[in-house]
C-alpha atoms as a PDB file:
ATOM      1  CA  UNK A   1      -6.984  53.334  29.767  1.00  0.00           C
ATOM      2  CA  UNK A   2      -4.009  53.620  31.846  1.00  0.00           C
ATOM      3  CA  UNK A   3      -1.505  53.351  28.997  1.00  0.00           C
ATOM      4  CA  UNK A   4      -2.860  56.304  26.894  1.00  0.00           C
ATOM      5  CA  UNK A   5      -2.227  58.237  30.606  1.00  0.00           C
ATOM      6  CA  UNK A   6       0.983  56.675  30.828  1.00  0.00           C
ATOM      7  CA  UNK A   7       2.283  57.965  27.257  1.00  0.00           C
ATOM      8  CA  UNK A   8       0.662  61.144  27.337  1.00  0.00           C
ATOM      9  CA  UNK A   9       2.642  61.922  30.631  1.00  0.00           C
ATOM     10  CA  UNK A  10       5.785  60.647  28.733  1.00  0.00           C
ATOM     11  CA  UNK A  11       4.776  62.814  25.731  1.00  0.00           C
ATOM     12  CA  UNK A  12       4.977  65.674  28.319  1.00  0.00           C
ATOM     13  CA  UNK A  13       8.410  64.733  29.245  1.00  0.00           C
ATOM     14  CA  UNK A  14       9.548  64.351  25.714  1.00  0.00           C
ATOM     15  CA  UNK A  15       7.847  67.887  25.127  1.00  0.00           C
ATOM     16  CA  UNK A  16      10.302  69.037  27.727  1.00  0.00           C
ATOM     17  CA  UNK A  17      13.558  67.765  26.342  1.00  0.00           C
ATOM     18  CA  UNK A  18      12.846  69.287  23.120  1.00  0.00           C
ATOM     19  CA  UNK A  19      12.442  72.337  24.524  1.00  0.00           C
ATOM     20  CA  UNK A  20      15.738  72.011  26.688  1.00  0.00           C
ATOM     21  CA  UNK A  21      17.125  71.399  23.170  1.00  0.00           C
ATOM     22  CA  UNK A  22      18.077  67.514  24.184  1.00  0.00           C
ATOM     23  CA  UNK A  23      18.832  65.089  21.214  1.00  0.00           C
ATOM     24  CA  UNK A  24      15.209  62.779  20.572  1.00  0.00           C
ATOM     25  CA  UNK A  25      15.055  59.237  20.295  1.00  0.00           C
ATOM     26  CA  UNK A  26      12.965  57.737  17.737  1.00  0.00           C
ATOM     27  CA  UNK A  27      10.968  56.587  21.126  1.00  0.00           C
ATOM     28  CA  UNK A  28      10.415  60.013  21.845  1.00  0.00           C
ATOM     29  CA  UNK A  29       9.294  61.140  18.335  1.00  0.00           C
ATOM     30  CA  UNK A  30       7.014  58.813  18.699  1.00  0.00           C
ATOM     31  CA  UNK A  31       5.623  60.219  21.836  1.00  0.00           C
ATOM     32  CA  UNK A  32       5.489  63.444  20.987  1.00  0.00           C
ATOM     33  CA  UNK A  33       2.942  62.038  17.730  1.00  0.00           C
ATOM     34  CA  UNK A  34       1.124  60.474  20.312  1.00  0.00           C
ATOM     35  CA  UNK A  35       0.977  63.993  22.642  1.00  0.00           C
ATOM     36  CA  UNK A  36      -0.533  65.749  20.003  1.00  0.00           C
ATOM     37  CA  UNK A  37      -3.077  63.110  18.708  1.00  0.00           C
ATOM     38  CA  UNK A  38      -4.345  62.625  22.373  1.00  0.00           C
ATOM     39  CA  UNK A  39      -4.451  66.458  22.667  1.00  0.00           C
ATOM     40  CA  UNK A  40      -6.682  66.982  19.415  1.00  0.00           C
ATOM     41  CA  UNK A  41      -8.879  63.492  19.968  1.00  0.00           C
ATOM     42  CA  UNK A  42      -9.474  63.639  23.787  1.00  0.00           C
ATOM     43  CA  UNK A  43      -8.649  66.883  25.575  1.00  0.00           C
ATOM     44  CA  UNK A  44     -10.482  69.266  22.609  1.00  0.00           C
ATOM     45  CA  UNK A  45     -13.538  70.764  24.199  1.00  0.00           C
ATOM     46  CA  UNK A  46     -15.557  70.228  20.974  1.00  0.00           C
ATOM     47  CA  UNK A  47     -15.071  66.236  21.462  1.00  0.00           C
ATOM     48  CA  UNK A  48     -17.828  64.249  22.215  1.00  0.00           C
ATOM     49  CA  UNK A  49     -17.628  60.715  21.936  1.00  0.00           C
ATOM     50  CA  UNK A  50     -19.895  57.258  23.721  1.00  0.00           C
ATOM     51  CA  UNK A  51     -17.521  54.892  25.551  1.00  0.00           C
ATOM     52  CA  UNK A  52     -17.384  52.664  22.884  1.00  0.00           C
ATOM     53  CA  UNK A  53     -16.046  55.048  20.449  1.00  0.00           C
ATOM     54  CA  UNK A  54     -13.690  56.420  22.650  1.00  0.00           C
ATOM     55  CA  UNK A  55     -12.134  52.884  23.719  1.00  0.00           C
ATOM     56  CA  UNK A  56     -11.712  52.331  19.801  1.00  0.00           C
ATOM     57  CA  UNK A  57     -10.043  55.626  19.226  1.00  0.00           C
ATOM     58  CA  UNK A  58      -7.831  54.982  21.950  1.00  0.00           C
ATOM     59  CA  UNK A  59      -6.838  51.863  20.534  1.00  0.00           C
ATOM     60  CA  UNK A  60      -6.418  53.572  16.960  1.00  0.00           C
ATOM     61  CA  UNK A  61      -4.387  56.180  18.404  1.00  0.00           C
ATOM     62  CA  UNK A  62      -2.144  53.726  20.306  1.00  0.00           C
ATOM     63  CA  UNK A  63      -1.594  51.854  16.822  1.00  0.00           C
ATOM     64  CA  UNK A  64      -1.059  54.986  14.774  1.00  0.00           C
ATOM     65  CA  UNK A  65       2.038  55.815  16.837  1.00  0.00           C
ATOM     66  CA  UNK A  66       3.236  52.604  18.343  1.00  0.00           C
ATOM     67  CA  UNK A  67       4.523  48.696  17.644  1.00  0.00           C
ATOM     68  CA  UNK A  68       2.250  46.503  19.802  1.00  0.00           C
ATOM     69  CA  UNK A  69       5.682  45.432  21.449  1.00  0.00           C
ATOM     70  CA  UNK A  70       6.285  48.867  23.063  1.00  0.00           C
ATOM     71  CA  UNK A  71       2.334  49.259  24.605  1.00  0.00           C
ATOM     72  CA  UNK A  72       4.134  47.009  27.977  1.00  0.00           C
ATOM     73  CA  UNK A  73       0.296  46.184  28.927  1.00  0.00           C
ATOM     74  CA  UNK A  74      -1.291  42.902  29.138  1.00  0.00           C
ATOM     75  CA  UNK A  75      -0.887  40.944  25.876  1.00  0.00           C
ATOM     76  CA  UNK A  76      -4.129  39.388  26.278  1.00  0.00           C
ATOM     77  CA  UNK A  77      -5.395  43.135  25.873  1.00  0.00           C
ATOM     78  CA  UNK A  78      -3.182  43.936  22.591  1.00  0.00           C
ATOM     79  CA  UNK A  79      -4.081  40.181  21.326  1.00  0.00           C
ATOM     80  CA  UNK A  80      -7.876  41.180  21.397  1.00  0.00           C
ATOM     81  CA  UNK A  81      -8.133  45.183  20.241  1.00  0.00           C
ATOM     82  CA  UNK A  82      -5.093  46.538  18.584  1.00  0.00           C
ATOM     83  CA  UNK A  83      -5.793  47.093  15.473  1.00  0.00           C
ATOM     84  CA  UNK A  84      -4.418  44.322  13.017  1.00  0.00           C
ATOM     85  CA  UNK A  85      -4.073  46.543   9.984  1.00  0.00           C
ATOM     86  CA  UNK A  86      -2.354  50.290  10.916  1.00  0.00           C
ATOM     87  CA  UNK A  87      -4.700  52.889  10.831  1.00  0.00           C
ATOM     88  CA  UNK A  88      -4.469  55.844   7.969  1.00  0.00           C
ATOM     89  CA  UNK A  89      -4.369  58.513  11.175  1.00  0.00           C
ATOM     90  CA  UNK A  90      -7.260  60.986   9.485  1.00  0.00           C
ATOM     91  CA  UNK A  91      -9.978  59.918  12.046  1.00  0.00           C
ATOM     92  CA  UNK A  92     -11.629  62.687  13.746  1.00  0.00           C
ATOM     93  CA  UNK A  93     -13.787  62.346  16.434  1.00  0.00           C
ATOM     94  CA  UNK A  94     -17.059  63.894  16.384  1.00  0.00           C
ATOM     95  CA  UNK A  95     -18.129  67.433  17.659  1.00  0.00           C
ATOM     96  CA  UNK A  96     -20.570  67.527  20.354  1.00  0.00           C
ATOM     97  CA  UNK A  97     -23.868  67.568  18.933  1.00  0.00           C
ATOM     98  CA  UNK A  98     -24.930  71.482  20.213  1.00  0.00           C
ATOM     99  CA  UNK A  99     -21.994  73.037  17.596  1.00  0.00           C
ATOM    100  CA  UNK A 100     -22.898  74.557  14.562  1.00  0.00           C
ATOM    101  CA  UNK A 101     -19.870  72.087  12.743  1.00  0.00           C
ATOM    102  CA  UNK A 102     -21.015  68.403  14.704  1.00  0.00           C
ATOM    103  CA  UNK A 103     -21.657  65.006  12.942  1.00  0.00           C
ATOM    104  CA  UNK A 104     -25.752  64.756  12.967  1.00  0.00           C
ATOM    105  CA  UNK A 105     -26.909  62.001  15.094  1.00  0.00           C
ATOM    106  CA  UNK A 106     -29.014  59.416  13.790  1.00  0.00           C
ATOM    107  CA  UNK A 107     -31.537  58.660  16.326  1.00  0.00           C
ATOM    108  CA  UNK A 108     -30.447  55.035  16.738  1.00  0.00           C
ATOM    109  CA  UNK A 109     -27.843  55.881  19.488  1.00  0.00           C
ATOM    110  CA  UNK A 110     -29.562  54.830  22.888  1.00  0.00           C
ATOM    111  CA  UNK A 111     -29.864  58.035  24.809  1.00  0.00           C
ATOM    112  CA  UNK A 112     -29.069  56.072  27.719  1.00  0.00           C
ATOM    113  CA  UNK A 113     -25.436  55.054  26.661  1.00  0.00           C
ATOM    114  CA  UNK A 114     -22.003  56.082  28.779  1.00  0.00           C
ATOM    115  CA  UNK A 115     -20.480  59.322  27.112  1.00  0.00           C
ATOM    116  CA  UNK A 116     -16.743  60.576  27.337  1.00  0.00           C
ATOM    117  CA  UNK A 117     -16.463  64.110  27.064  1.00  0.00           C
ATOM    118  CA  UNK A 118     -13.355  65.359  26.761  1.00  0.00           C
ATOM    119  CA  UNK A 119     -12.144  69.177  28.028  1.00  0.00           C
ATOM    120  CA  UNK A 120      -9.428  71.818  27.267  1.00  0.00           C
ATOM    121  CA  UNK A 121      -9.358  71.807  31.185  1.00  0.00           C
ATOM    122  CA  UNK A 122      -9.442  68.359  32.244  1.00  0.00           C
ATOM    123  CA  UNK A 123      -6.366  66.299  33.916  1.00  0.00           C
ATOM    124  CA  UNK A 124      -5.515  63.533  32.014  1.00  0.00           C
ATOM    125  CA  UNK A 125      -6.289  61.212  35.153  1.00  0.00           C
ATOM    126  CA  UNK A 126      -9.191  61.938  34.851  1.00  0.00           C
ATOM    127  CA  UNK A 127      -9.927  60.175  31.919  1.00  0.00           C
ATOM    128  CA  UNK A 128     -10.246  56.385  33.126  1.00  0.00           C
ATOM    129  CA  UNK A 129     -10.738  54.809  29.975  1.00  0.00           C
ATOM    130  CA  UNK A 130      -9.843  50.632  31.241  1.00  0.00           C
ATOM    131  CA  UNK A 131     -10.874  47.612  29.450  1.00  0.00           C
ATOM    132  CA  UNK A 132     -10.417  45.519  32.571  1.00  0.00           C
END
């Protein structure tokens, strides 16, 4: 999804005024939640998640850290997946399935399915997570 790119390339930026010691907006508090949710969800090596799940946790993230006002995407989009009720913000993805720690699989999952696997050494840009 373009807008998770989009604020986690402003989360960078935000990064870098606190560390120029510049004064914070609220806006940029609330990037710099979303820069270290997107980090531990989506860039962990560990994470393994299908399409589907990923899309959801994108959209759980987004509503964890912002108003559906400031997403600036289509509102047909918002209208249809954010999340109506905010999320608690203690959802984990799963571990890929080969570490000693991961969520066991059921069996039910078609073996066939899209999977997004996130890496420690992936650009963001390269994760092209679009509904549309």
């Amino acid at each position: 999804m373009n807008t998770m790119i989009r604020f986690y390339s402003q989360a960078k930026d935000a990064q870098q005024k606190q560390a120029m010691a510049f004064e914070l907006s609220s806006f940029d508090q609330k990037l710099l939640k979303f820069g270290q949710l997107f980090r531990e969800r989506f860039m962990n090596i560990e994470v393994s998640l299908r399409l589907e799940q990923a899309l959801d946790l994108c959209w759980q993230t987004l509503a964890e850290c912002f108003e559906p006002q400031e997403l600036l995407m289509k509102q047909a989009l918002v209208d249809k997946y954010y999340p109506q009720s905010k999320p608690t913000g203690n959802s984990r993805p799963s571990l890929s399935p080969d570490r000693a720690t991961a969520s066991p699989q059921t069996g039910d999952e078609d073996k066939n399915e899209s999977s997004v696997s996130a890496t420690a050494n992936r650009q963001p840009s390269a994760l092209n997570l679009n509904h549309g």
